[in-house]
Structures are given as C-alpha cells and as structure tokens.
C-alpha atoms as a PDB file:
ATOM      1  CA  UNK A   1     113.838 233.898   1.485  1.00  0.00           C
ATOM      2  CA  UNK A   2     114.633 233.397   5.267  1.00  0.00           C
ATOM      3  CA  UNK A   3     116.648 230.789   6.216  1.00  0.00           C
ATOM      4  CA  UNK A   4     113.345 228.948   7.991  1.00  0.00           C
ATOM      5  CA  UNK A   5     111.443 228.835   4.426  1.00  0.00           C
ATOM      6  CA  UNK A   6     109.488 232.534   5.642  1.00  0.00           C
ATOM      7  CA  UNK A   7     109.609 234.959   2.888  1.00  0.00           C
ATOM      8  CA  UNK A   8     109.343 238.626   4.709  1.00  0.00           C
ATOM      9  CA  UNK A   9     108.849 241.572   2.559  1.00  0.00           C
ATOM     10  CA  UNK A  10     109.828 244.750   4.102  1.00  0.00           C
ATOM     11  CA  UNK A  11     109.045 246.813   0.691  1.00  0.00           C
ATOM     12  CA  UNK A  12     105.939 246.223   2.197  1.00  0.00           C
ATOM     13  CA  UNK A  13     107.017 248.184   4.942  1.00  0.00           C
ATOM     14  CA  UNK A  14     107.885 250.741   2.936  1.00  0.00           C
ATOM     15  CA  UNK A  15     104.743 251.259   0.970  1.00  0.00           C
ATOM     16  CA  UNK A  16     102.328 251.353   4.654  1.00  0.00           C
ATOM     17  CA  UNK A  17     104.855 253.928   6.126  1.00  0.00           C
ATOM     18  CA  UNK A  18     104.515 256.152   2.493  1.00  0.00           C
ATOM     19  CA  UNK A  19     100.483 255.667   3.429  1.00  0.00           C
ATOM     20  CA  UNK A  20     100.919 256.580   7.032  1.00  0.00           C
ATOM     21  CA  UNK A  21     102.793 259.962   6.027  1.00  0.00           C
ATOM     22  CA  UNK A  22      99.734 260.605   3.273  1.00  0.00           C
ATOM     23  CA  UNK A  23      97.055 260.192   5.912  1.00  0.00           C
ATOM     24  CA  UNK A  24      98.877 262.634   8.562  1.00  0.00           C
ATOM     25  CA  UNK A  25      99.382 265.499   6.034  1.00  0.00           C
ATOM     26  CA  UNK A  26      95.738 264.899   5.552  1.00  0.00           C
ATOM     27  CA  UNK A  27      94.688 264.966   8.929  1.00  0.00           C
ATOM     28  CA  UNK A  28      97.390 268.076   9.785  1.00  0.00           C
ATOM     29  CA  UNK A  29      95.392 269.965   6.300  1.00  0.00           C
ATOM     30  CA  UNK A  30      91.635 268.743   8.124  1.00  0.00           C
ATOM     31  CA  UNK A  31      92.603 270.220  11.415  1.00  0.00           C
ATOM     32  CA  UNK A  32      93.654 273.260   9.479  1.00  0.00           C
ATOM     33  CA  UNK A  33      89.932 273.353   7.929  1.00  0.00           C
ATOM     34  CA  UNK A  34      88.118 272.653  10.815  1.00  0.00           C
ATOM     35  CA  UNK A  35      87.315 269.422   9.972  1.00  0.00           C
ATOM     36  CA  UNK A  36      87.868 267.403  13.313  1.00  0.00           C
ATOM     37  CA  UNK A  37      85.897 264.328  12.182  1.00  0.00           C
ATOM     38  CA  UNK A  38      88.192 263.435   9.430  1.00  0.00           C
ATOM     39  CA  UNK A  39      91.108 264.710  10.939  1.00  0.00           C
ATOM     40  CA  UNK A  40      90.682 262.358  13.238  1.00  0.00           C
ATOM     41  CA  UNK A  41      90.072 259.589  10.718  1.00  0.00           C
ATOM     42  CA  UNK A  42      92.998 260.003   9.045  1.00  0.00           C
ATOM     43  CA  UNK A  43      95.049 260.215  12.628  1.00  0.00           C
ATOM     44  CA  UNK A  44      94.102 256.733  13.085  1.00  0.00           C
ATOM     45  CA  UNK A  45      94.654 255.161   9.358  1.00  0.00           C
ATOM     46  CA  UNK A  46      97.975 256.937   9.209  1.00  0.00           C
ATOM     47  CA  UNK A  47      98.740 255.062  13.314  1.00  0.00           C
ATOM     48  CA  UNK A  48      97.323 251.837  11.800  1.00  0.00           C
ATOM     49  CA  UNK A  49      99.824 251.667   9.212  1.00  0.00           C
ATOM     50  CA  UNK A  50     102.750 252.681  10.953  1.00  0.00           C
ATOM     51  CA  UNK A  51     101.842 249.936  13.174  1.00  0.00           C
ATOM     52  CA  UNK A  52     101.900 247.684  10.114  1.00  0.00           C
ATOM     53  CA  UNK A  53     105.149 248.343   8.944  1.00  0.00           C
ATOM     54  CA  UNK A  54     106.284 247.788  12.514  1.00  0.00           C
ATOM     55  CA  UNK A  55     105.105 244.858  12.915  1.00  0.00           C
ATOM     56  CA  UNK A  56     106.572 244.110   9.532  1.00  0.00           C
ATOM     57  CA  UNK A  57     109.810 245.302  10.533  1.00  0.00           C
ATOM     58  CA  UNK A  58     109.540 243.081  13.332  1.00  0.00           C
ATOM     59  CA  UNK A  59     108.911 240.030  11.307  1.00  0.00           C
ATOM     60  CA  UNK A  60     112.022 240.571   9.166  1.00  0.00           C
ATOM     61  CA  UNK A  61     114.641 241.556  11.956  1.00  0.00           C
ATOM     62  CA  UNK A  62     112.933 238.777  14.377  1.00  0.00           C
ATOM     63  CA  UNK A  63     113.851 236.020  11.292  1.00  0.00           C
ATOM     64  CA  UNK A  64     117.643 236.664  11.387  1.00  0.00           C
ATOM     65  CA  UNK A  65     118.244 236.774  15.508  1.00  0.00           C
ATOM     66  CA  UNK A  66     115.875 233.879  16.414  1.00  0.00           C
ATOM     67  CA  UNK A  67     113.355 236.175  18.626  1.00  0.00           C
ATOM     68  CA  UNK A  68     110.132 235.697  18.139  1.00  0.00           C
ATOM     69  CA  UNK A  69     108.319 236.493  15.351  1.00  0.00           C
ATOM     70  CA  UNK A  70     104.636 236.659  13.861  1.00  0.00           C
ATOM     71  CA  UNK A  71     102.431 234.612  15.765  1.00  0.00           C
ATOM     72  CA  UNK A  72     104.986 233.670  18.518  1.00  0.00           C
ATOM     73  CA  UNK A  73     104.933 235.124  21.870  1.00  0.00           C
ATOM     74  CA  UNK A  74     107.357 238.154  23.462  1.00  0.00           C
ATOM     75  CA  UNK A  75     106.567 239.048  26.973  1.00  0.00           C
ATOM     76  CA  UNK A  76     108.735 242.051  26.333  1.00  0.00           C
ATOM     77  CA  UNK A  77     107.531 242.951  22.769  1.00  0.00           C
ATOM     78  CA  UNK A  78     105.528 246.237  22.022  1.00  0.00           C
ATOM     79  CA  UNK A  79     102.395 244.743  21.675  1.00  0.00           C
ATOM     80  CA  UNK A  80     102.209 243.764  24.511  1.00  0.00           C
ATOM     81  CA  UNK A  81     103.175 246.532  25.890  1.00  0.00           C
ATOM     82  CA  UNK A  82     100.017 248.437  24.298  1.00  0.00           C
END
C-alpha cells in the first residue's frame, strides 16, 4: 500500500503488456494471411493495452515522487500529449 492509502498494482501491468504482445503476433500472423480487417483489430487491442499498463506504470511511479497521478492533471504528461 502507498503511503497516501492508494493501493497500485503493477502485476497488473504486467498481465495487459503479456496481452498487448498476444494481440501483435496476431495481427503480424493476419497481415501474413491477408487478413487486413483483423490485423488491424488486433493492432489496436494490443495499443490499447500497452496504453494500460502505461498508464498503470504511471500511477505507481507518480505515488512515490508526488507527481501527479490518476485523475490529477500534468500539462507535460503523455496524454496530453496525444
């Protein structure tokens, strides 16, 4: 537990970036097939969760230094950026 009562679990992290590697072997074997459609799905679920575990990531590291975290505000943080 955090120091500030916020539990973060970054085996969380973990698991979505072992699903984001899953869904871009599958989209590398669609494009292979031919199969743009759900190549392309799997392109964005695999972006989705690395985005997860960033933001994840985030949380955790964000706990210890006193930046902000999930739900506060960054001017300079990458989703913002986006």
């Amino acid at each position: 537990m955090e120091p500030d009562g916020r539990q973060v679990d970054v085996s969380e992290a973990a698991r979505q970036l072992e699903l984001a590697v899953h869904d871009a072997q599958v989209s590398f074997d669609c494009i292979a097939l031919g199969t743009m459609d759900r190549a392309h799905t799997h392109a964005i679920t695999a972006r989705a969760a690395v985005d997860a575990a960033e933001v994840i990531l985030r949380a955790y590291l964000s706990a210890d230094d006193g930046q902000p975290g999930l739900g506060e505000t960054d001017e300079d943080s990458f989703v913002t950026d986006l």
